[in-house]
Each structure stands twice: as C-alpha cells, then as structure tokens.
PDB file of N, CA and C in Angstrom:
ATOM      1  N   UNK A   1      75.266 107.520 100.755  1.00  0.00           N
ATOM      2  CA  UNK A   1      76.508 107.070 101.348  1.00  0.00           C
ATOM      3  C   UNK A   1      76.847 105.616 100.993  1.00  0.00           C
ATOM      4  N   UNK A   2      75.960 104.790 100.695  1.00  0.00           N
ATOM      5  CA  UNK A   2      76.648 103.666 100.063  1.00  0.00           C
ATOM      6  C   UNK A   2      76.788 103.004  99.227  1.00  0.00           C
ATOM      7  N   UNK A   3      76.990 104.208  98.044  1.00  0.00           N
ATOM      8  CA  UNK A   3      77.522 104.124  97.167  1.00  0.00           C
ATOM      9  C   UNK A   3      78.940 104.305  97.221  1.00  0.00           C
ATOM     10  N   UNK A   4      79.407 105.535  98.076  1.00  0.00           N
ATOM     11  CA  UNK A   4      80.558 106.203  98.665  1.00  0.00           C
ATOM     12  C   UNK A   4      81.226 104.525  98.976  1.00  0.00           C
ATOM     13  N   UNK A   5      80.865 104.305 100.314  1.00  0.00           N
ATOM     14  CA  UNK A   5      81.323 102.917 100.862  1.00  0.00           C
ATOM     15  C   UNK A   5      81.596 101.753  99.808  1.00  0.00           C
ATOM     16  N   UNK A   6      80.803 101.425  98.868  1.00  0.00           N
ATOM     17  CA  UNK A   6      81.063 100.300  97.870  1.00  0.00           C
ATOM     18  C   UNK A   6      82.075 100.812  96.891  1.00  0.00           C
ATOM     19  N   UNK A   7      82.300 102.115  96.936  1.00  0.00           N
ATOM     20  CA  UNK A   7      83.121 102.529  95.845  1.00  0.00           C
ATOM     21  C   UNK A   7      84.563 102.409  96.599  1.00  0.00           C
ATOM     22  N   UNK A   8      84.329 102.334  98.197  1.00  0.00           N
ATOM     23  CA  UNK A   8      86.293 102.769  98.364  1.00  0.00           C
ATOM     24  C   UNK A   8      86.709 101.100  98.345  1.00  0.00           C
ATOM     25  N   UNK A   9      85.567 100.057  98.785  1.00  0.00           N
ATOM     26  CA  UNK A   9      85.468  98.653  98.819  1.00  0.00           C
ATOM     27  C   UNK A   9      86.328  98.256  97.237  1.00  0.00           C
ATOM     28  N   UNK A  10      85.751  98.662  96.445  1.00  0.00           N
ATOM     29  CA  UNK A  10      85.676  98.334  95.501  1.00  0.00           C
ATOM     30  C   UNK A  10      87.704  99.095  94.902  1.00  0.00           C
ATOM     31  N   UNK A  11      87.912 100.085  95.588  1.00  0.00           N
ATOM     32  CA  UNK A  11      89.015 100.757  95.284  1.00  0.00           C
ATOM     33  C   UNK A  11      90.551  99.870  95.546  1.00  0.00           C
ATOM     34  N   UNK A  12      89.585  99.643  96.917  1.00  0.00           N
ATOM     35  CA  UNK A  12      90.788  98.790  97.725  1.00  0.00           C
ATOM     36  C   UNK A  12      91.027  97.325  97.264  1.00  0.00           C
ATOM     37  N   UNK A  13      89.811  96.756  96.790  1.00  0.00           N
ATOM     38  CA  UNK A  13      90.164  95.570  96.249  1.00  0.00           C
ATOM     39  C   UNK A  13      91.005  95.774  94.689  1.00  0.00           C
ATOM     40  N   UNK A  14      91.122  96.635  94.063  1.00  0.00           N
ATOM     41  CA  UNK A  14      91.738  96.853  92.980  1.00  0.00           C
ATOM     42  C   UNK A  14      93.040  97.234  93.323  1.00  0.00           C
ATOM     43  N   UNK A  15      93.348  97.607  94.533  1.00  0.00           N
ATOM     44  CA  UNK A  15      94.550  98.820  94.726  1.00  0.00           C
ATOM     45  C   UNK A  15      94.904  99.847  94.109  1.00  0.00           C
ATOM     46  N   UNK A  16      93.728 100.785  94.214  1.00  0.00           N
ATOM     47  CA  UNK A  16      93.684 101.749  93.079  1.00  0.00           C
ATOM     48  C   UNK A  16      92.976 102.264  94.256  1.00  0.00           C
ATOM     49  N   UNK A  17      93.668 104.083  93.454  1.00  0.00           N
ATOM     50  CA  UNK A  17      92.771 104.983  94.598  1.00  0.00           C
ATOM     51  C   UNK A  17      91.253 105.309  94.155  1.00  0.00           C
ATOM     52  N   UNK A  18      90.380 105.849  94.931  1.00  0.00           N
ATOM     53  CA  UNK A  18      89.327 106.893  94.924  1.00  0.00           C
ATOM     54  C   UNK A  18      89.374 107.331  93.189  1.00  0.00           C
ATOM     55  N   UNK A  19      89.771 108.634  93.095  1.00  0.00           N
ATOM     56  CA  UNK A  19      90.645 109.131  91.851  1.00  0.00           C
ATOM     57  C   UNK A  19      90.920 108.274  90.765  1.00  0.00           C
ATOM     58  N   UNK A  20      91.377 107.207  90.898  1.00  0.00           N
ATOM     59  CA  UNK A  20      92.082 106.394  89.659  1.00  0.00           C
ATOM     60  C   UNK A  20      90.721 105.762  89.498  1.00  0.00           C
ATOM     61  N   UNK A  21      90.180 105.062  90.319  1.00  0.00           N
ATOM     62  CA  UNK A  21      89.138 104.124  89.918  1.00  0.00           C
ATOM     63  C   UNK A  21      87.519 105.071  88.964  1.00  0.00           C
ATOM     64  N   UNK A  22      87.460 106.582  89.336  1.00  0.00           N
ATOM     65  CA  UNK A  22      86.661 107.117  88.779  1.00  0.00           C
ATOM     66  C   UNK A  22      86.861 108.203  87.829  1.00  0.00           C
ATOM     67  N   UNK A  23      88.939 108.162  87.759  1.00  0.00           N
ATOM     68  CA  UNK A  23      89.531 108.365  86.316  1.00  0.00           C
ATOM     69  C   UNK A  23      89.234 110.208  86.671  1.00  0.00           C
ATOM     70  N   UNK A  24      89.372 110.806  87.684  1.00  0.00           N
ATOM     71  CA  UNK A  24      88.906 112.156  88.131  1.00  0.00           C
ATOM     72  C   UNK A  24      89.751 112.619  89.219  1.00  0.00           C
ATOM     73  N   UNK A  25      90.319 113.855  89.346  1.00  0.00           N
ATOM     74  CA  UNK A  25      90.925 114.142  89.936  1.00  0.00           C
ATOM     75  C   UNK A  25      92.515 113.928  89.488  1.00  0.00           C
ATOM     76  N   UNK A  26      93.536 114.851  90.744  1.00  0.00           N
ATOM     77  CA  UNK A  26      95.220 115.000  90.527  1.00  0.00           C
ATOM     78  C   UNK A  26      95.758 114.094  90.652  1.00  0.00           C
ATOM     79  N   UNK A  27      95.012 112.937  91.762  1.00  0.00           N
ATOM     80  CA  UNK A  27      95.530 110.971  91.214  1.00  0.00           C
ATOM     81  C   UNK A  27      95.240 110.340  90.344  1.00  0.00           C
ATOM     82  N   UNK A  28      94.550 110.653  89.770  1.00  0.00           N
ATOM     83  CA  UNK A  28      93.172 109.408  88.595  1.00  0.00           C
ATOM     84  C   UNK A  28      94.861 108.576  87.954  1.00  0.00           C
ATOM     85  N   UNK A  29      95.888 109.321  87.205  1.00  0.00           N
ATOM     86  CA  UNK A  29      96.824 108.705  86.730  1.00  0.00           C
ATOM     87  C   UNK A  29      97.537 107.779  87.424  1.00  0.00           C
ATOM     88  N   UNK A  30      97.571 107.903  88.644  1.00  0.00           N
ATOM     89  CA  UNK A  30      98.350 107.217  89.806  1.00  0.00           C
ATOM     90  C   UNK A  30      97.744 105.901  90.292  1.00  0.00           C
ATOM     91  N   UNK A  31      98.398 104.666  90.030  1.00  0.00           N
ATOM     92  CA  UNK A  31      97.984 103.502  91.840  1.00  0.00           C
ATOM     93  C   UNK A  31      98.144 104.097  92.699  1.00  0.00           C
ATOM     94  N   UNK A  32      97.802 103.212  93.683  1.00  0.00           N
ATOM     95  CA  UNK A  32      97.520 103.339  94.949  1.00  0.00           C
ATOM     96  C   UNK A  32      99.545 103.545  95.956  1.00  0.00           C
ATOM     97  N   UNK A  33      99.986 102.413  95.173  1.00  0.00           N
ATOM     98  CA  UNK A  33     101.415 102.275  95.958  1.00  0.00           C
ATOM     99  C   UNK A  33     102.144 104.046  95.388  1.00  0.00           C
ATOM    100  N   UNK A  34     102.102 104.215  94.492  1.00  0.00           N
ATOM    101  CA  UNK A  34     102.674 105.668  93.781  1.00  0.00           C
ATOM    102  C   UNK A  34     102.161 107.078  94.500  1.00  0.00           C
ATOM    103  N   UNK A  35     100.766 106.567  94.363  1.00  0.00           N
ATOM    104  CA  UNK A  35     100.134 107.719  95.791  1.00  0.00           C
ATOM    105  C   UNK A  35     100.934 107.576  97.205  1.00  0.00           C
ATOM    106  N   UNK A  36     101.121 106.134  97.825  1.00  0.00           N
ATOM    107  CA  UNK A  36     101.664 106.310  99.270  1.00  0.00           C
ATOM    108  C   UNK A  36     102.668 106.586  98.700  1.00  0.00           C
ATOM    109  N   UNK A  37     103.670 106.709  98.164  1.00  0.00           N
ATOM    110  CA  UNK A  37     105.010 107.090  98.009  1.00  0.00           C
ATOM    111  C   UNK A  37     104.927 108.843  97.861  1.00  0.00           C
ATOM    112  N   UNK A  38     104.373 108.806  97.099  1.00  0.00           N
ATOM    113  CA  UNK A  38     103.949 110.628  96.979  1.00  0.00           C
ATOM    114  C   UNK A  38     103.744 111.013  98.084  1.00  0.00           C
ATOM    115  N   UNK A  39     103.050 110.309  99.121  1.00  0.00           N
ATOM    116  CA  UNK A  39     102.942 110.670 100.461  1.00  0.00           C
ATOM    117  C   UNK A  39     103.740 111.059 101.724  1.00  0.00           C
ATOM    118  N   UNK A  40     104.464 109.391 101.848  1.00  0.00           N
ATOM    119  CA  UNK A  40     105.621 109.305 101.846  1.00  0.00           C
ATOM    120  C   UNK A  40     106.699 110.654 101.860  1.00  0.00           C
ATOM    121  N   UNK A  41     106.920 110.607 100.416  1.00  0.00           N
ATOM    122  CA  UNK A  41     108.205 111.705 100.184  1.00  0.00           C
ATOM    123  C   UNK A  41     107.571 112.961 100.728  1.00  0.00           C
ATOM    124  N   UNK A  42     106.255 113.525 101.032  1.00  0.00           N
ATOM    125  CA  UNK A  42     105.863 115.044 101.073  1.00  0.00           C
ATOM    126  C   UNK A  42     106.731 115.258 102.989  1.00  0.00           C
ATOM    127  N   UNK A  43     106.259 113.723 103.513  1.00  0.00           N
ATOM    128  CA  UNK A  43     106.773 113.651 105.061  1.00  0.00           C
ATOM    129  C   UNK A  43     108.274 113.403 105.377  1.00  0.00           C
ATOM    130  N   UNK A  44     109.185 113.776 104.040  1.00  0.00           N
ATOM    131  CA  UNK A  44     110.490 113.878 104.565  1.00  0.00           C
ATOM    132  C   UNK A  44     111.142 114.808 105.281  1.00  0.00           C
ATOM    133  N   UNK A  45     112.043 114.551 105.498  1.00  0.00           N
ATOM    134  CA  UNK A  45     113.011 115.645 105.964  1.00  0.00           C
ATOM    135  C   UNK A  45     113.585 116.876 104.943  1.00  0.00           C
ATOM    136  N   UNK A  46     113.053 117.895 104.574  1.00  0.00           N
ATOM    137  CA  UNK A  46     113.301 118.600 103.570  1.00  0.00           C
ATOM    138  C   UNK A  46     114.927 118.302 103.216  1.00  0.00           C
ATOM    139  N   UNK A  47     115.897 118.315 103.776  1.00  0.00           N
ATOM    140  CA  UNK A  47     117.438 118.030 103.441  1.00  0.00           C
ATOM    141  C   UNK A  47     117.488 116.896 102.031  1.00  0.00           C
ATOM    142  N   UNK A  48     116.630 115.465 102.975  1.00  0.00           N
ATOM    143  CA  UNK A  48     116.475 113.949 102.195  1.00  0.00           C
ATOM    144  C   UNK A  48     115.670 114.737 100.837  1.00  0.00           C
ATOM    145  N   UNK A  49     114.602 115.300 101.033  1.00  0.00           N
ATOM    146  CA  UNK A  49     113.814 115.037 100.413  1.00  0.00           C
ATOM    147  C   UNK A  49     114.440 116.410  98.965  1.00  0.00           C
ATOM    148  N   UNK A  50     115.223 117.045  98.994  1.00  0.00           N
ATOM    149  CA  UNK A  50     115.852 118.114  98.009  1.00  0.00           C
ATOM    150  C   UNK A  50     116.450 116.953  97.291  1.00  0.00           C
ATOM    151  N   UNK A  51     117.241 116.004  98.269  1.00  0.00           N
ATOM    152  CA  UNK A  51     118.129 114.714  97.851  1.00  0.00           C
ATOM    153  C   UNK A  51     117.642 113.632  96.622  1.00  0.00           C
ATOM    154  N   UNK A  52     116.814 113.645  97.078  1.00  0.00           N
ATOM    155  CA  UNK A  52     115.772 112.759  96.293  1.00  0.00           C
ATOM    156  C   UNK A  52     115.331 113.531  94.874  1.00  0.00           C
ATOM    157  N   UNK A  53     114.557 114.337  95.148  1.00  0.00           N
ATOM    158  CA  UNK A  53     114.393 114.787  93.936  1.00  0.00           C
ATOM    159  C   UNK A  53     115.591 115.306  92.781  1.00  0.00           C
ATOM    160  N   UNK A  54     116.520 115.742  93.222  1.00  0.00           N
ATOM    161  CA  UNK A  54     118.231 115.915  92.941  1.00  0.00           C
ATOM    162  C   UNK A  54     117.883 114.589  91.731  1.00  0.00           C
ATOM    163  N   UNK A  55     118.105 113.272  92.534  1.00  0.00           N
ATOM    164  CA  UNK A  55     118.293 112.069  92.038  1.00  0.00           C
ATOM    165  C   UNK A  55     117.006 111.742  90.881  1.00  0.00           C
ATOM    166  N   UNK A  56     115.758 111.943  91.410  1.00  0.00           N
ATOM    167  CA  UNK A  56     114.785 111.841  90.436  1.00  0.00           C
ATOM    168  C   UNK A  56     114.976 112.338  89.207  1.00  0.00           C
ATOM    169  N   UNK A  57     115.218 113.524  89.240  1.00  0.00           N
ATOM    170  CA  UNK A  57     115.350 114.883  88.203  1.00  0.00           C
ATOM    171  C   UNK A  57     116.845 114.129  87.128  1.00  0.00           C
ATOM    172  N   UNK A  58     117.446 113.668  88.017  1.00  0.00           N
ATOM    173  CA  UNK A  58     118.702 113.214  87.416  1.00  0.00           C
ATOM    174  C   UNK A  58     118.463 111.809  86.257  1.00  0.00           C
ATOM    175  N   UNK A  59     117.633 111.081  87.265  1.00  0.00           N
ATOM    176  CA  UNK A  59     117.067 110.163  86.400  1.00  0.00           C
ATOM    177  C   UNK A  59     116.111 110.479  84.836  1.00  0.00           C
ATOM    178  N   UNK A  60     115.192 110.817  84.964  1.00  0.00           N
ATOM    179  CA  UNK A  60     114.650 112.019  84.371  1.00  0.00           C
ATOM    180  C   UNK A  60     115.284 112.627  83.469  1.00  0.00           C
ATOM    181  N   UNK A  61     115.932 113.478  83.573  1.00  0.00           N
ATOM    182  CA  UNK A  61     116.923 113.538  82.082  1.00  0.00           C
ATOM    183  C   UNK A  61     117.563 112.426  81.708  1.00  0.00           C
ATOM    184  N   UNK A  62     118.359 111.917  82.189  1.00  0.00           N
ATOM    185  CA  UNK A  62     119.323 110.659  81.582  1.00  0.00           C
ATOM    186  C   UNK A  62     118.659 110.055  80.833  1.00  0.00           C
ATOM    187  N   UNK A  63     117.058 109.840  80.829  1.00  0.00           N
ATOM    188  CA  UNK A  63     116.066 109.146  80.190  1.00  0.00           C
ATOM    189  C   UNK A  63     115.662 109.526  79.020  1.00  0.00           C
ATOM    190  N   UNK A  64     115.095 111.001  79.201  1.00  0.00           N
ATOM    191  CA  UNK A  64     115.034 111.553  78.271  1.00  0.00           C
ATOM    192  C   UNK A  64     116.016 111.863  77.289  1.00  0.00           C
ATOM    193  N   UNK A  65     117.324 111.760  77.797  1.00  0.00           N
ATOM    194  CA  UNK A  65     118.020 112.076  76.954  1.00  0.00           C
ATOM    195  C   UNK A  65     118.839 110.663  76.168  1.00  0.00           C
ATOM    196  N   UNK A  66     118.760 109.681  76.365  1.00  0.00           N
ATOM    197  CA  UNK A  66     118.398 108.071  75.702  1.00  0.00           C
ATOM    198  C   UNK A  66     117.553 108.384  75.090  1.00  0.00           C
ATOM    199  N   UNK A  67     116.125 108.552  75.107  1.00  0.00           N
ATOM    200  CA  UNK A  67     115.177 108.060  74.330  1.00  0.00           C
ATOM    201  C   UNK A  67     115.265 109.106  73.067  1.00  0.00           C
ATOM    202  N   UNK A  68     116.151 110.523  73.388  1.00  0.00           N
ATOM    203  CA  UNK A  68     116.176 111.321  72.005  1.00  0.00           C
ATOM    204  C   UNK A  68     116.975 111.035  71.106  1.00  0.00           C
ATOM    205  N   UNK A  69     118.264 110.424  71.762  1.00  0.00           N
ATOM    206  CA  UNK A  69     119.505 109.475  70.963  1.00  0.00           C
ATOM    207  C   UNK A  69     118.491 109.016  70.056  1.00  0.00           C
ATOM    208  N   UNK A  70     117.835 108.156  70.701  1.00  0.00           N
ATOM    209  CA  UNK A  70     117.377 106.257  69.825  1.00  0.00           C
ATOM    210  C   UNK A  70     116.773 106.757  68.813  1.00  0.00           C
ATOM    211  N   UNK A  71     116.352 107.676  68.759  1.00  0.00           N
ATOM    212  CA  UNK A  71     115.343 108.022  67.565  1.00  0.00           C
ATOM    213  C   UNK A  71     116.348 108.586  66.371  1.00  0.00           C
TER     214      UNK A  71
END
C-alpha cells in the first residue's frame, strides 16, 4: 500500500491522474483538469448536456474540415 499512497502523492503533485502518470488505462491520455471536466459533463442535465456535445461535435468538424482545406 505505499507504494499505492506515494504514487497518488506523486499524481497530485503533477496534476495528472492515476492513469496518465502510469500511461495505463481509458485516462492515461488525459490531465487531471480534462478528467474533471469529463466528469463534470457525465453530471449534466441530459437536455445541457445533448447541447454541449451538439456544440463539441460542431467544433470538431469545423476543424477538421480547416485542417483538410490547408493541406
């Protein structure tokens, strides 16, 4: 166990999760602030939260579809 303990020590002083800091797991890609937001959005109000992704998704192409122009 304290290894466990020095490792979340060690997480938190980075601001990096569990996951990211041992590059394993469905966060390893994620900080810590991107995880609470992921969090965050799961505790919306399904209405907001269709809303949001609407807008994400929207962003998201517009992007993709710039970066296929430029080339």
């Amino acid at each position: 166990m304290p290894f466990i303990e020095a490792a979340k020590k060690i997480a938190k002083a980075l601001d990096v999760s569990l996951d990211h800091l041992f590059g394993e797991g469905i966060n390893a890609s994620f900080d810590k602030k991107t995880v609470q937001r992921l969090q965050d959005i799961e505790n919306l109000n399904p209405t907001v939260k269709e809303k949001l992704f609407f807008l994400i998704d929207t962003v998201i192409r517009d992007t993709k579809a710039q970066q296929a122009y430029a080339q």
